[in-house]
N, C-alpha and C. Protein backbone atom coordinates (compact mmCIF):
# COMPACT_ATOMS: atom_id res chain seq x y z
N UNK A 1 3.49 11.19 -18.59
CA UNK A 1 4.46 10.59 -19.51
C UNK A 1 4.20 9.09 -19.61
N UNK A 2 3.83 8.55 -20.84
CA UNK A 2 4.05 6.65 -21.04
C UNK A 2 4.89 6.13 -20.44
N UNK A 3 4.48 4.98 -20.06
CA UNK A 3 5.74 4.13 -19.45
C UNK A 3 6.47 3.60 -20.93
N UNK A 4 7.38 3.82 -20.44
CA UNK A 4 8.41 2.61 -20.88
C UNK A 4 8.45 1.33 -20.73
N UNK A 5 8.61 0.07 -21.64
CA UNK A 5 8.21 -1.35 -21.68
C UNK A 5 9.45 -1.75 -21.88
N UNK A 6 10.79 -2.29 -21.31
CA UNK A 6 11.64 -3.22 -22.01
C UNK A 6 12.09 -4.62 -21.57
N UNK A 7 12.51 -5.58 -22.32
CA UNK A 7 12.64 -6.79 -21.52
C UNK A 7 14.15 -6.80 -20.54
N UNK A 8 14.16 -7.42 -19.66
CA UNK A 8 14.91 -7.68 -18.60
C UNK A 8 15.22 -8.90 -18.61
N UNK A 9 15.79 -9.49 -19.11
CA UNK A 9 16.67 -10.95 -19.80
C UNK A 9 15.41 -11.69 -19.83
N UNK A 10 15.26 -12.91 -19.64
CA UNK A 10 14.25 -13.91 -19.44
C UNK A 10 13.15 -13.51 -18.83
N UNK A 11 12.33 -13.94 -18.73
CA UNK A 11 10.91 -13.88 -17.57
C UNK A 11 10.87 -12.81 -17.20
N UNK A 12 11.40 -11.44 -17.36
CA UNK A 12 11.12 -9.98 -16.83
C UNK A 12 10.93 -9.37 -17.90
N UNK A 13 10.45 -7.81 -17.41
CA UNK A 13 9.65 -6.56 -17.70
C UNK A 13 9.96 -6.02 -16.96
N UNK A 14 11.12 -4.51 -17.34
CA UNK A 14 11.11 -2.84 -16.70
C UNK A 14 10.34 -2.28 -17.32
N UNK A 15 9.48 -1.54 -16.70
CA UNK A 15 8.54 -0.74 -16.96
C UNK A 15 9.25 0.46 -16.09
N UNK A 16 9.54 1.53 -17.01
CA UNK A 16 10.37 2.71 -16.61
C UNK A 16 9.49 3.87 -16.91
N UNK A 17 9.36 4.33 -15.79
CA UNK A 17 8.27 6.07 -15.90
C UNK A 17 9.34 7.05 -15.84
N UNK A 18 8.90 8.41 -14.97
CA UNK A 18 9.50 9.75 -15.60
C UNK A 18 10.90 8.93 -14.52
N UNK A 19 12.08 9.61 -14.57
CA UNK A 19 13.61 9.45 -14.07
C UNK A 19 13.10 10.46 -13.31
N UNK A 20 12.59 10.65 -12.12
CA UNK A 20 12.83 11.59 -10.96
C UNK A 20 12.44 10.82 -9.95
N UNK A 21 12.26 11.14 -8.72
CA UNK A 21 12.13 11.06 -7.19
C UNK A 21 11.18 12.04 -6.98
N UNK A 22 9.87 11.53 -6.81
CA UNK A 22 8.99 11.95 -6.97
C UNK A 22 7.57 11.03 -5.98
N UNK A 23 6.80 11.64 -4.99
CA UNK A 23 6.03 10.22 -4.31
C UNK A 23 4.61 9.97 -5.13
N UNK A 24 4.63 10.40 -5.90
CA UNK A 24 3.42 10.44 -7.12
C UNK A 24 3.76 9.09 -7.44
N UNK A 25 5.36 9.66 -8.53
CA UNK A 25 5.90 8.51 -9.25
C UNK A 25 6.08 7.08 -8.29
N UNK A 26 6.48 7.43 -7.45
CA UNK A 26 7.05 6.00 -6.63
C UNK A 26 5.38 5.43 -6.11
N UNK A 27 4.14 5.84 -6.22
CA UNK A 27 2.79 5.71 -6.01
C UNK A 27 2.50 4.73 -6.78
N UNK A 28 2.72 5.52 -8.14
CA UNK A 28 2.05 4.64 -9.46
C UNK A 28 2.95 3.56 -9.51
N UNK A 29 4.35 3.74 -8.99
CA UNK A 29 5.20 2.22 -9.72
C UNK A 29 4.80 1.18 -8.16
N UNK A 30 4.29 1.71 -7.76
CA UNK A 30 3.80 0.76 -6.48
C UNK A 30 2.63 0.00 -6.69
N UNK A 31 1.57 0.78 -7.59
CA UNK A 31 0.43 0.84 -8.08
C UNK A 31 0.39 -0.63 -9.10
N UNK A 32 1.45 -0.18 -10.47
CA UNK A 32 1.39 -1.52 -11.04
C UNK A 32 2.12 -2.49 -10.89
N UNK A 33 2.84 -2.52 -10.11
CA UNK A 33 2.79 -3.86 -9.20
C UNK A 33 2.28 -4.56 -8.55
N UNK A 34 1.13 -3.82 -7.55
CA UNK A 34 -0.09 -4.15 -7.44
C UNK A 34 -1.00 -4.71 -8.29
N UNK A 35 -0.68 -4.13 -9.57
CA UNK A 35 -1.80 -4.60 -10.35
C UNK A 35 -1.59 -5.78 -11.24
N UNK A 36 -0.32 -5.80 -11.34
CA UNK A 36 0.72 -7.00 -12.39
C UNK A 36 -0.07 -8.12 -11.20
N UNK A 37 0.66 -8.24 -9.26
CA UNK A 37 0.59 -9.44 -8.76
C UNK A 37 -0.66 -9.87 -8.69
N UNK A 38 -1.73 -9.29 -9.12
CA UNK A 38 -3.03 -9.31 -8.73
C UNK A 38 -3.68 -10.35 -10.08
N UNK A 39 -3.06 -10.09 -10.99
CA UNK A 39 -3.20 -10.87 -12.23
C UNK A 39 -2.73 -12.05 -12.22
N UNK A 40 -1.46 -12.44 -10.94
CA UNK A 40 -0.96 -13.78 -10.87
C UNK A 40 -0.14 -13.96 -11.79
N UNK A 41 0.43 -13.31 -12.92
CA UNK A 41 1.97 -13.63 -13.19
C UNK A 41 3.17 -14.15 -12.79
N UNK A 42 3.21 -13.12 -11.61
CA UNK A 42 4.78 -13.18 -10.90
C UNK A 42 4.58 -11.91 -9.98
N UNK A 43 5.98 -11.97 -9.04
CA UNK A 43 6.05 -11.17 -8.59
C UNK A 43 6.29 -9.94 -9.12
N UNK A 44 6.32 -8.59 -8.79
CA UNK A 44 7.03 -7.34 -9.04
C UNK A 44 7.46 -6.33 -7.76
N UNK A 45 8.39 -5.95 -8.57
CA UNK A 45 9.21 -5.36 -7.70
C UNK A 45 9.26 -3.32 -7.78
N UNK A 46 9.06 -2.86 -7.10
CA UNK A 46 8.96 -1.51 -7.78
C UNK A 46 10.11 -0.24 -7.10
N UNK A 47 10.39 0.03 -7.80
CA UNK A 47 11.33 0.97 -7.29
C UNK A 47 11.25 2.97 -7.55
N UNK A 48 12.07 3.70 -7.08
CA UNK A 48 11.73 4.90 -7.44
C UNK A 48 11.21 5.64 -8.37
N UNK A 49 11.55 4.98 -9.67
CA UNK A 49 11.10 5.60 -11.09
C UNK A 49 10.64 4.05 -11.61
N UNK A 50 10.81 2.74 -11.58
CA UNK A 50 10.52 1.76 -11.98
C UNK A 50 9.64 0.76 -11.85
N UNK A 51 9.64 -0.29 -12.60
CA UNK A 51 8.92 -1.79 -11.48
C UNK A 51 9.52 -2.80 -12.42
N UNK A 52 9.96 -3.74 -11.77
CA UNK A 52 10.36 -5.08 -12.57
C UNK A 52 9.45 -6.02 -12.43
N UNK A 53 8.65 -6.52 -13.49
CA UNK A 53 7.55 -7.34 -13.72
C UNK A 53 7.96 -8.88 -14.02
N UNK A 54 7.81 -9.87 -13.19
CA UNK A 54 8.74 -11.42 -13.64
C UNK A 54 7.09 -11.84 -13.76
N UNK A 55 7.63 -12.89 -14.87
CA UNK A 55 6.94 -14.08 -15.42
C UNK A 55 7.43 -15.15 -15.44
N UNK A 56 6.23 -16.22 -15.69
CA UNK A 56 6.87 -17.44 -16.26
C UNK A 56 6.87 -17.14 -18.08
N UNK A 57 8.17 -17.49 -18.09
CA UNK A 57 8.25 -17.69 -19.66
C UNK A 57 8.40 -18.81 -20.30
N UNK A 58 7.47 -19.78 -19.74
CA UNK A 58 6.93 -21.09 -19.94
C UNK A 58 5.12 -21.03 -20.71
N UNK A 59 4.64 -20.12 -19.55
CA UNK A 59 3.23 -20.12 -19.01
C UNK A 59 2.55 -18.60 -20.05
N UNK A 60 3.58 -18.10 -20.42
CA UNK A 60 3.28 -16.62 -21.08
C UNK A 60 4.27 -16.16 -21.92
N UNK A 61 3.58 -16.22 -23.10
CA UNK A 61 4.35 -15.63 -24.34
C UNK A 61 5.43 -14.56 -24.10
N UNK A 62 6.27 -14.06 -24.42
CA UNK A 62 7.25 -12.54 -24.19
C UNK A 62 6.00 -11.25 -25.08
N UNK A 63 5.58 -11.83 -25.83
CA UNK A 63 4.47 -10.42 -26.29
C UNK A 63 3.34 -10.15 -25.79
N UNK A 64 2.69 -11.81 -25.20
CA UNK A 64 1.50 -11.43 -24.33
C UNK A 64 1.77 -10.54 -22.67
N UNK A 65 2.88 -10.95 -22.66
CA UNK A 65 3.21 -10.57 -20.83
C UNK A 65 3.46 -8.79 -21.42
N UNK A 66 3.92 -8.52 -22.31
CA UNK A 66 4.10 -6.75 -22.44
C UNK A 66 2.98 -6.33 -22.78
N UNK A 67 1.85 -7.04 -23.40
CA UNK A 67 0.66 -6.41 -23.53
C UNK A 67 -0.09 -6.63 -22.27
N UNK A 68 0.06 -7.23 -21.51
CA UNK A 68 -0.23 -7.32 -20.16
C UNK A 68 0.45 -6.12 -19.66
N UNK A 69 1.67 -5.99 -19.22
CA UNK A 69 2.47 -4.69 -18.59
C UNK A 69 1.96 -3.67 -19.26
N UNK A 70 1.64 -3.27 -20.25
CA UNK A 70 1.38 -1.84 -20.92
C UNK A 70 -0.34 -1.90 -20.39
N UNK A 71 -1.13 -2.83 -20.23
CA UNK A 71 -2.31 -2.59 -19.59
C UNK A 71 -2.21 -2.10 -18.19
N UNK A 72 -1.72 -2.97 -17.40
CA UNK A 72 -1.18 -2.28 -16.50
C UNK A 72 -0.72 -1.14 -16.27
N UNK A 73 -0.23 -0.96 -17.04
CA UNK A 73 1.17 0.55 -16.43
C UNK A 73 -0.02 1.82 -16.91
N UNK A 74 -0.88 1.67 -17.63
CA UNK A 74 -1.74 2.39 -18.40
C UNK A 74 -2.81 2.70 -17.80
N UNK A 75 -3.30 1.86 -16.92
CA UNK A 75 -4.39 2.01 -15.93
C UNK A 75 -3.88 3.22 -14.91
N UNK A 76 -5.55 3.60 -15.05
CA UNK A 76 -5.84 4.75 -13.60
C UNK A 76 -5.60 4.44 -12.78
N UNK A 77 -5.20 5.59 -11.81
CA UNK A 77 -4.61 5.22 -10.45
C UNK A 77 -3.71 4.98 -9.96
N UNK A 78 -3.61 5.35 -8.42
CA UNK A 78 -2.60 5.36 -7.66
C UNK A 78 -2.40 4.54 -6.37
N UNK A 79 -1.41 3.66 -5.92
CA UNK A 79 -1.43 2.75 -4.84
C UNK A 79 -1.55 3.74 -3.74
N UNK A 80 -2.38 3.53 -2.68
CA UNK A 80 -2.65 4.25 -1.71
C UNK A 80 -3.21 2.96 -0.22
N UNK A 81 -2.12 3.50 0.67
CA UNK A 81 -2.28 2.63 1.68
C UNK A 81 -2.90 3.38 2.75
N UNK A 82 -3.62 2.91 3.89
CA UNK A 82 -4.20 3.78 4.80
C UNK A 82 -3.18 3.65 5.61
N UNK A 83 -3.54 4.72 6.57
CA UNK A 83 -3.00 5.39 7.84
C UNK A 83 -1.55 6.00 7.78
N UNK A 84 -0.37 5.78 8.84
CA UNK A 84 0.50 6.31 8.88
C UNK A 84 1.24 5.44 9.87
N UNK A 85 2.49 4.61 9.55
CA UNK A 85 3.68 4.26 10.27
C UNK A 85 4.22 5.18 11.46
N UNK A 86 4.32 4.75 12.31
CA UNK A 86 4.68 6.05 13.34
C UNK A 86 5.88 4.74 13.77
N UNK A 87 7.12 5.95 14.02
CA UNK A 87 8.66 5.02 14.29
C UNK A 87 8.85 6.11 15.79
N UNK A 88 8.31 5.67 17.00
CA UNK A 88 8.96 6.36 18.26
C UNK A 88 10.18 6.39 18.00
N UNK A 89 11.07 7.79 17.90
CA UNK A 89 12.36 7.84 18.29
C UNK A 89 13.37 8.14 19.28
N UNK A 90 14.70 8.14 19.92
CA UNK A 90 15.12 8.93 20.27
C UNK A 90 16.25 9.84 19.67
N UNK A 91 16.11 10.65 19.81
CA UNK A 91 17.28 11.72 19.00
C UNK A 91 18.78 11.94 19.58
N UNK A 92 19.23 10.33 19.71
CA UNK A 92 20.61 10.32 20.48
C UNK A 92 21.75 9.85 20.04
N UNK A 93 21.97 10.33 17.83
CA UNK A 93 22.44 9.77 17.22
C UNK A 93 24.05 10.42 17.28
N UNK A 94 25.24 9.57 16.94
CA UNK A 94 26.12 10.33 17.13
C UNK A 94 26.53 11.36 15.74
N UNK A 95 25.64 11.13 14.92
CA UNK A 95 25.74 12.61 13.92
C UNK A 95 24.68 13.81 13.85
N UNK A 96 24.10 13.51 14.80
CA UNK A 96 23.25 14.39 15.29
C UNK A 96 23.11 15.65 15.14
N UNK A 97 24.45 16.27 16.12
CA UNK A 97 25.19 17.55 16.29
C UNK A 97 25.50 18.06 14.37
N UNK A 98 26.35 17.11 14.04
CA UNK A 98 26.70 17.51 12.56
C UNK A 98 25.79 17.82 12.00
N UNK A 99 24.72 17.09 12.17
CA UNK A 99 24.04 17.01 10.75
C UNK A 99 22.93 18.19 11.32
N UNK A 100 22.56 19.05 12.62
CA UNK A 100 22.70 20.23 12.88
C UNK A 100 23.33 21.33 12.21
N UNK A 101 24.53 20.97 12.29
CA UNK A 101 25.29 21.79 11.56
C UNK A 101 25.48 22.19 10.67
N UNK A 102 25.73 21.28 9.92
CA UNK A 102 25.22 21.05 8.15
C UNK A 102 24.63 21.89 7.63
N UNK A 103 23.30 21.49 8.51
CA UNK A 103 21.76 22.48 8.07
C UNK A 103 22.14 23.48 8.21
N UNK A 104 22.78 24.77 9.34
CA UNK A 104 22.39 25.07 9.58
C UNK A 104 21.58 25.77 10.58
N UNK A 105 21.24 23.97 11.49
CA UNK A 105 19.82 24.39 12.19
C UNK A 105 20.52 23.98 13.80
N UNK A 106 19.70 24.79 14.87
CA UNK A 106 20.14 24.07 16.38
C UNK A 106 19.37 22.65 16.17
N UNK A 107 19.71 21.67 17.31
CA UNK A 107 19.64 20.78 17.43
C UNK A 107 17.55 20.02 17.46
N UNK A 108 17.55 21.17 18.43
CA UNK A 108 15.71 21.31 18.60
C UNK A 108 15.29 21.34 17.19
N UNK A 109 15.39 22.31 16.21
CA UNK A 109 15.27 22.34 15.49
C UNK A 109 15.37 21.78 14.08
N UNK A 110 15.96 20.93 14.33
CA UNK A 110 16.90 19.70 13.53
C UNK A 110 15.49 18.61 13.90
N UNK A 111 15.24 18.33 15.29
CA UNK A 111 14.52 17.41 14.99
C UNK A 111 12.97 17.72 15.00
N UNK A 112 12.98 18.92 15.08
CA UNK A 112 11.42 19.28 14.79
C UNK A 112 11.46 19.06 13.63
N UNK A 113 12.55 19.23 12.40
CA UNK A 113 12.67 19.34 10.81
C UNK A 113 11.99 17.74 10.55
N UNK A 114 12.31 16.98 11.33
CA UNK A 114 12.62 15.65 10.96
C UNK A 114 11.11 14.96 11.54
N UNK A 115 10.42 15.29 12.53
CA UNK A 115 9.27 14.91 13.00
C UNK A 115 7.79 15.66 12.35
N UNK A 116 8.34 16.73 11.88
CA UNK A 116 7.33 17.35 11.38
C UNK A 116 6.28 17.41 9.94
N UNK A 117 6.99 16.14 9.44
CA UNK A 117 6.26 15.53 8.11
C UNK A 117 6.46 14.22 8.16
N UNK A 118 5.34 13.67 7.04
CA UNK A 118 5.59 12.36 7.01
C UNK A 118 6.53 12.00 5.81
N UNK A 119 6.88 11.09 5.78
CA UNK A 119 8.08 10.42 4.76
C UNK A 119 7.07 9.37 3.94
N UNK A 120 7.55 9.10 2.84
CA UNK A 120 7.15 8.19 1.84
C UNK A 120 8.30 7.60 1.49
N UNK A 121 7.35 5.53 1.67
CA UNK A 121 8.46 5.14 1.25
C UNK A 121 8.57 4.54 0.16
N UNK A 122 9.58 5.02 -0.66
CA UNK A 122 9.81 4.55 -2.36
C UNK A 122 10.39 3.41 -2.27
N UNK A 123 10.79 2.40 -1.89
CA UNK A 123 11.18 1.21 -1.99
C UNK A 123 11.91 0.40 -1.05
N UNK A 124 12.08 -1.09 -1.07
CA UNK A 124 13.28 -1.66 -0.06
C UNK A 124 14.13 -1.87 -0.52
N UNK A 125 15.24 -1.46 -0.28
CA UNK A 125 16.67 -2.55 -0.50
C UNK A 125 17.92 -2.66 -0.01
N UNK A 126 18.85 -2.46 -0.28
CA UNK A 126 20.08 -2.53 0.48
C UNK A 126 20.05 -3.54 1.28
N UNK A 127 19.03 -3.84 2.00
CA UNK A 127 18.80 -5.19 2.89
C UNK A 127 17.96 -5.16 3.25
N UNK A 128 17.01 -6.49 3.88
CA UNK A 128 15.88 -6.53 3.71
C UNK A 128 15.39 -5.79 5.04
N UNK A 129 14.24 -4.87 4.33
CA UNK A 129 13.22 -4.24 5.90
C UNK A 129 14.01 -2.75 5.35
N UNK A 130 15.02 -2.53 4.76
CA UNK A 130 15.34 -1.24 4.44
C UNK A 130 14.64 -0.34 3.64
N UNK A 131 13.86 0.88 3.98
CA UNK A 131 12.90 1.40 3.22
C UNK A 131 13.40 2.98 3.11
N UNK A 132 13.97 3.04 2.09
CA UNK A 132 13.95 4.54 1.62
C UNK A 132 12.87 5.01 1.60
N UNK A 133 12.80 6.36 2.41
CA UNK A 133 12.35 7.08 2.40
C UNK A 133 12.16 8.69 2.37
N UNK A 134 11.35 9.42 1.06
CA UNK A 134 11.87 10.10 0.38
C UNK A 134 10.84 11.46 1.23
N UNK A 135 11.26 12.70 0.69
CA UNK A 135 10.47 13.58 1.31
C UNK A 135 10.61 14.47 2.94
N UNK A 136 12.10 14.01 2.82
CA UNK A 136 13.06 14.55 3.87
C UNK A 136 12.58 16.48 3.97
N UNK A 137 12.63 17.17 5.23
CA UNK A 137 12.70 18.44 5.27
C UNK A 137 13.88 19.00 4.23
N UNK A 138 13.54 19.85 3.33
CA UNK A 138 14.82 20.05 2.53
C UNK A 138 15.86 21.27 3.34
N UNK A 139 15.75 21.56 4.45
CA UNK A 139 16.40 22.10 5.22
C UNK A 139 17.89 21.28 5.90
N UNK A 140 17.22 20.00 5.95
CA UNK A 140 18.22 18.36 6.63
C UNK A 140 19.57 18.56 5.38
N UNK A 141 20.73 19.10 5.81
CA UNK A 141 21.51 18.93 5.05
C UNK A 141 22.24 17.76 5.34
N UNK A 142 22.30 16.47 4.88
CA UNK A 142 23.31 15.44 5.17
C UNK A 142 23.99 14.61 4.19
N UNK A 143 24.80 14.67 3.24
CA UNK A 143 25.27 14.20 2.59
C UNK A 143 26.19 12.69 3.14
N UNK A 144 25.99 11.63 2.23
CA UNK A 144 26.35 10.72 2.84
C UNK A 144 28.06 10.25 3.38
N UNK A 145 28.30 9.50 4.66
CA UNK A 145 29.71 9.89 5.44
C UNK A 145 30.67 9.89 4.21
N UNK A 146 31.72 10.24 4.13
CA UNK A 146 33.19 10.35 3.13
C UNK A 146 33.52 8.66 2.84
N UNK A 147 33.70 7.90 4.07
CA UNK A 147 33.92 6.89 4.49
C UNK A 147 32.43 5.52 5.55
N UNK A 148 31.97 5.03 4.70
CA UNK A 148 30.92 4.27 5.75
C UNK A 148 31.21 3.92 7.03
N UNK A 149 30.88 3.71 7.85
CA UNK A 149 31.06 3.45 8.88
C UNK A 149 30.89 1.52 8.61
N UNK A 150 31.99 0.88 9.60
CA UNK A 150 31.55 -0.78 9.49
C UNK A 150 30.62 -1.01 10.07
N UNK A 151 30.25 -0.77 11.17
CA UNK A 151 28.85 -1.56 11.97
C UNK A 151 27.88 -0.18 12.52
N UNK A 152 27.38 -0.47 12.31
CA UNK A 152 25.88 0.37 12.34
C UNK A 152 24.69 -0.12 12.88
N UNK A 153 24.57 0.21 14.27
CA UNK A 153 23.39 -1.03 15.03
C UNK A 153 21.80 -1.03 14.21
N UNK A 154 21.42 -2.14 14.69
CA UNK A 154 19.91 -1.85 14.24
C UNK A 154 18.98 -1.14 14.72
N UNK A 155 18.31 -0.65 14.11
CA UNK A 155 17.40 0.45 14.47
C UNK A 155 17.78 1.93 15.17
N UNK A 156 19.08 2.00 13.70
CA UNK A 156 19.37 3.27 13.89
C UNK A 156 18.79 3.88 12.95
N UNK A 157 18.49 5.54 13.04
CA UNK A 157 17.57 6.11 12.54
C UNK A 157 18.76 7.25 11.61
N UNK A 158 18.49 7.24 10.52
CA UNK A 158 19.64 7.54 9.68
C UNK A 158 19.12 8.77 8.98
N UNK A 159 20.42 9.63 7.63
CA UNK A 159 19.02 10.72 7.07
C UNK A 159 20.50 10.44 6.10
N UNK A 160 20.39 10.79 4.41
CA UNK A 160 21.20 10.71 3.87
C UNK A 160 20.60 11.57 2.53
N UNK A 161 20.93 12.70 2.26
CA UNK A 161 20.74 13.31 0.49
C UNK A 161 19.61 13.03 0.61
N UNK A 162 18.65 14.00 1.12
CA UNK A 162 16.94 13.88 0.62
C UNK A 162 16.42 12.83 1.69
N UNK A 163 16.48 11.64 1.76
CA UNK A 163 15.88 10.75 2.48
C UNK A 163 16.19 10.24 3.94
N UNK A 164 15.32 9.27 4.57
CA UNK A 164 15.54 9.18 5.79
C UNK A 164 14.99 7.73 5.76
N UNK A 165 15.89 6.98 6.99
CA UNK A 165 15.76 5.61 7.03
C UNK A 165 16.06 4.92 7.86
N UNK A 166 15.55 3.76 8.61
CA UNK A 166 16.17 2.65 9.47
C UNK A 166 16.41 1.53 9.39
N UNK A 167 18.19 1.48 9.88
CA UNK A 167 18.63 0.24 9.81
C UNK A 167 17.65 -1.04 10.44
N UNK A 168 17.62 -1.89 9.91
CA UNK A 168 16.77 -2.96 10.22
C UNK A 168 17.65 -4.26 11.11
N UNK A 169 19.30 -4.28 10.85
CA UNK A 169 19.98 -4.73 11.31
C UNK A 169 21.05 -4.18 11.25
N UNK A 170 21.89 -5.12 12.02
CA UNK A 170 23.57 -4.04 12.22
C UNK A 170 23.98 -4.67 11.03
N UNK A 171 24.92 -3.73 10.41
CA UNK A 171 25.44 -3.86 9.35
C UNK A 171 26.46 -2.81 9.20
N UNK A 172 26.88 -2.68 8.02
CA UNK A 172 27.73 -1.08 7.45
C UNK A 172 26.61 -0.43 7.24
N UNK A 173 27.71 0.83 7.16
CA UNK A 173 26.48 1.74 6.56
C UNK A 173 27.23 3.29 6.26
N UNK A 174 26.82 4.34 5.52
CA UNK A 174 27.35 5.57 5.16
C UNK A 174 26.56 6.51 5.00
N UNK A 175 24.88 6.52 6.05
CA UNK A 175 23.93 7.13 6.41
C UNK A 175 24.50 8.12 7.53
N UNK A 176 23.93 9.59 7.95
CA UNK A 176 24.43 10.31 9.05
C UNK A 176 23.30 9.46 9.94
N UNK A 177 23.38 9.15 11.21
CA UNK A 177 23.29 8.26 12.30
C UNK A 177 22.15 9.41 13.12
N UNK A 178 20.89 9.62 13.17
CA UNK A 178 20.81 11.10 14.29
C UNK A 178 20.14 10.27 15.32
N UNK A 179 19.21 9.23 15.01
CA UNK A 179 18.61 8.62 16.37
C UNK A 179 18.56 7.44 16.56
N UNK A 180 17.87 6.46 17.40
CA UNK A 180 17.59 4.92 17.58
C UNK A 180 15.93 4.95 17.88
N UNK A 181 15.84 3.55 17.41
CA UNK A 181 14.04 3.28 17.58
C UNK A 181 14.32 1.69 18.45
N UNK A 182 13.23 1.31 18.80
CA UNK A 182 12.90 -0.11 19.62
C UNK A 182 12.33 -0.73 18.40
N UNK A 183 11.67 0.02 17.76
CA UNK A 183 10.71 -0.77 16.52
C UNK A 183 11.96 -1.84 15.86
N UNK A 184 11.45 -3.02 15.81
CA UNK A 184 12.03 -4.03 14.72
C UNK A 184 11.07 -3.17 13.01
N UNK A 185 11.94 -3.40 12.79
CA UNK A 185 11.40 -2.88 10.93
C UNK A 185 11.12 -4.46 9.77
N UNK A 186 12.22 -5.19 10.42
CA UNK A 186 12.10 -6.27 9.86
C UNK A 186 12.37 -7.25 11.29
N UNK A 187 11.33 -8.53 10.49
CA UNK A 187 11.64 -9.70 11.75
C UNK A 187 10.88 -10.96 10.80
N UNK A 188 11.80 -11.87 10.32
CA UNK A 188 11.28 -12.86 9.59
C UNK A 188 10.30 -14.06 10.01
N UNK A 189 10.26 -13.74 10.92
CA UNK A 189 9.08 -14.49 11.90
C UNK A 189 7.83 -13.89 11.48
N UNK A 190 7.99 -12.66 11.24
CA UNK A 190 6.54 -11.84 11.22
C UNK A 190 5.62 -11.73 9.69
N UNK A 191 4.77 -11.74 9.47
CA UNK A 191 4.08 -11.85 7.99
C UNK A 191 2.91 -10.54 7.97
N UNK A 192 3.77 -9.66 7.26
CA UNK A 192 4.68 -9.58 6.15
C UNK A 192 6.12 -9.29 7.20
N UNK A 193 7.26 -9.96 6.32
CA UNK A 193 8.43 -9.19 7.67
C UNK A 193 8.76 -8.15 7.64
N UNK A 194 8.79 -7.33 6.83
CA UNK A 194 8.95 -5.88 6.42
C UNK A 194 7.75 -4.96 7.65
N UNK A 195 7.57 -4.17 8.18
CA UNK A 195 7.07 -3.33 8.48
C UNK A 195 6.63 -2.22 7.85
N UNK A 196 7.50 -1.94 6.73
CA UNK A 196 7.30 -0.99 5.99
C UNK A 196 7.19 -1.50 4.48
N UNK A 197 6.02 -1.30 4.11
CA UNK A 197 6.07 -1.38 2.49
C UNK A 197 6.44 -0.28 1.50
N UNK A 198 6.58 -0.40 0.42
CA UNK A 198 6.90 0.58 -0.93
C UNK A 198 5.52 1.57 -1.11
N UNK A 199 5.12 2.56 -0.72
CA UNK A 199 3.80 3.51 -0.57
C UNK A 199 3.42 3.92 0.83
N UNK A 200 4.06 3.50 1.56
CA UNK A 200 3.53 4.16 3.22
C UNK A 200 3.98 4.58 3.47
N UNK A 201 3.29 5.49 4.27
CA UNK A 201 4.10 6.70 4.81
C UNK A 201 4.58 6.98 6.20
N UNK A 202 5.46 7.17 6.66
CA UNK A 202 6.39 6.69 7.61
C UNK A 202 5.98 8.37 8.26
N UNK A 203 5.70 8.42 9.93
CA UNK A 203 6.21 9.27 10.26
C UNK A 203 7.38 9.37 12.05
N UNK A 204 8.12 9.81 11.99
CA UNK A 204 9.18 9.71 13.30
C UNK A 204 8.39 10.74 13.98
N UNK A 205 8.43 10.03 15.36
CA UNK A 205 7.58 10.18 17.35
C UNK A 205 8.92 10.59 17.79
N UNK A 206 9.05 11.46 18.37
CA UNK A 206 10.34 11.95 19.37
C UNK A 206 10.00 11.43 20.61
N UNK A 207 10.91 10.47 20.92
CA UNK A 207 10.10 10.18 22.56
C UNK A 207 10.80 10.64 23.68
């Protein structure tokens, strides 16, 4: 399917592909972002079905920068990172049991569901170092809490509707809670601070 080209007030470009959740899709919108920053425009930002392309709109026309994005978005290929993120866990979350339940599944089994593939991650946000990640066992029934919870430590290991994720800091949150990691995910000291980028693939270590 063509991307989609529209402007985003000033100095931006959404470039919108197919509307699903998909790690193909979240590949390619990883892909031309890659390929936009590589050109030196601006940054971009890419998200599940998207990418937001910024310019200077000083330095670049509004028609040259979309014929730029449609080159981009048009090009072959797919962002592909090597190896595999490995997040040691422990499985000592207090929704643990539930989200067992949910499924379905005993507890063993719950986290074999959860260790036994790798995750892809479609984007950061909610806060920084936060990386959705899509490609959950579709067995993991966890729909997100009724009510968030206020504080939610860091490097809790969460699973919510399809995806799976770790808090990077304490914060709120309305993720089911099943384990904790030591891994920092984010640490602004560190370059890049993110641990996890938009295309890697994440997999959880039961320790």
């Amino acid at each position: 399917m063509p991307a989609r080209i529209v402007p985003f007030g000033e100095g931006a470009l959404l470039v919108e592909l197919e509307q699903r959740i998909d790690p193909d899709i979240a590949a390619r919108a990883r892909a031309i972002a890659d390929r936009w920053e590589a050109l030196g425009h601006g940054p971009a930002v890419p998200t599940y079905a998207s990418v937001l392309l910024r310019y200077d709109p000083l330095a670049l026309d509004a028609r040259d920068a979309e014929a730029a994005a449609a080159r981009v978005a048009d090009a072959p290929g797919a962002h592909v990172r090597a190896g595999v993120i490995e997040i040691p866990t422990r499985y000592d979350g207090p929704d643990l049991e539930e989200v067992a339940r949910l499924s379905g599944l005993g507890v063993p089994e719950l986290i074999e569901a959860h260790t036994s593939r790798d995750h892809t991650a479609y984007f950061l946000g909610f806060m920084p170092g936060f990386a959705y990640c899509g490609g959950l066992d579709p067995r993991i029934v966890a729909p997100r809490l009724p009510s968030p919870r206020m504080r939610v430590p860091a490097g809790s290991v969460a699973v919510a509707e399809g995806q799976t994720a770790v808090y990077p800091v304490a914060s709120p949150g309305g993720w089911r809670l099943i384990g904790t990691t030591d891994v920092a995910v984010f640490d602004a000291r560190r370059e890049p601070p993110s641990l996890i980028a938009p295309g890697d693939r994440v997999r959880f270590v039961r320790r």
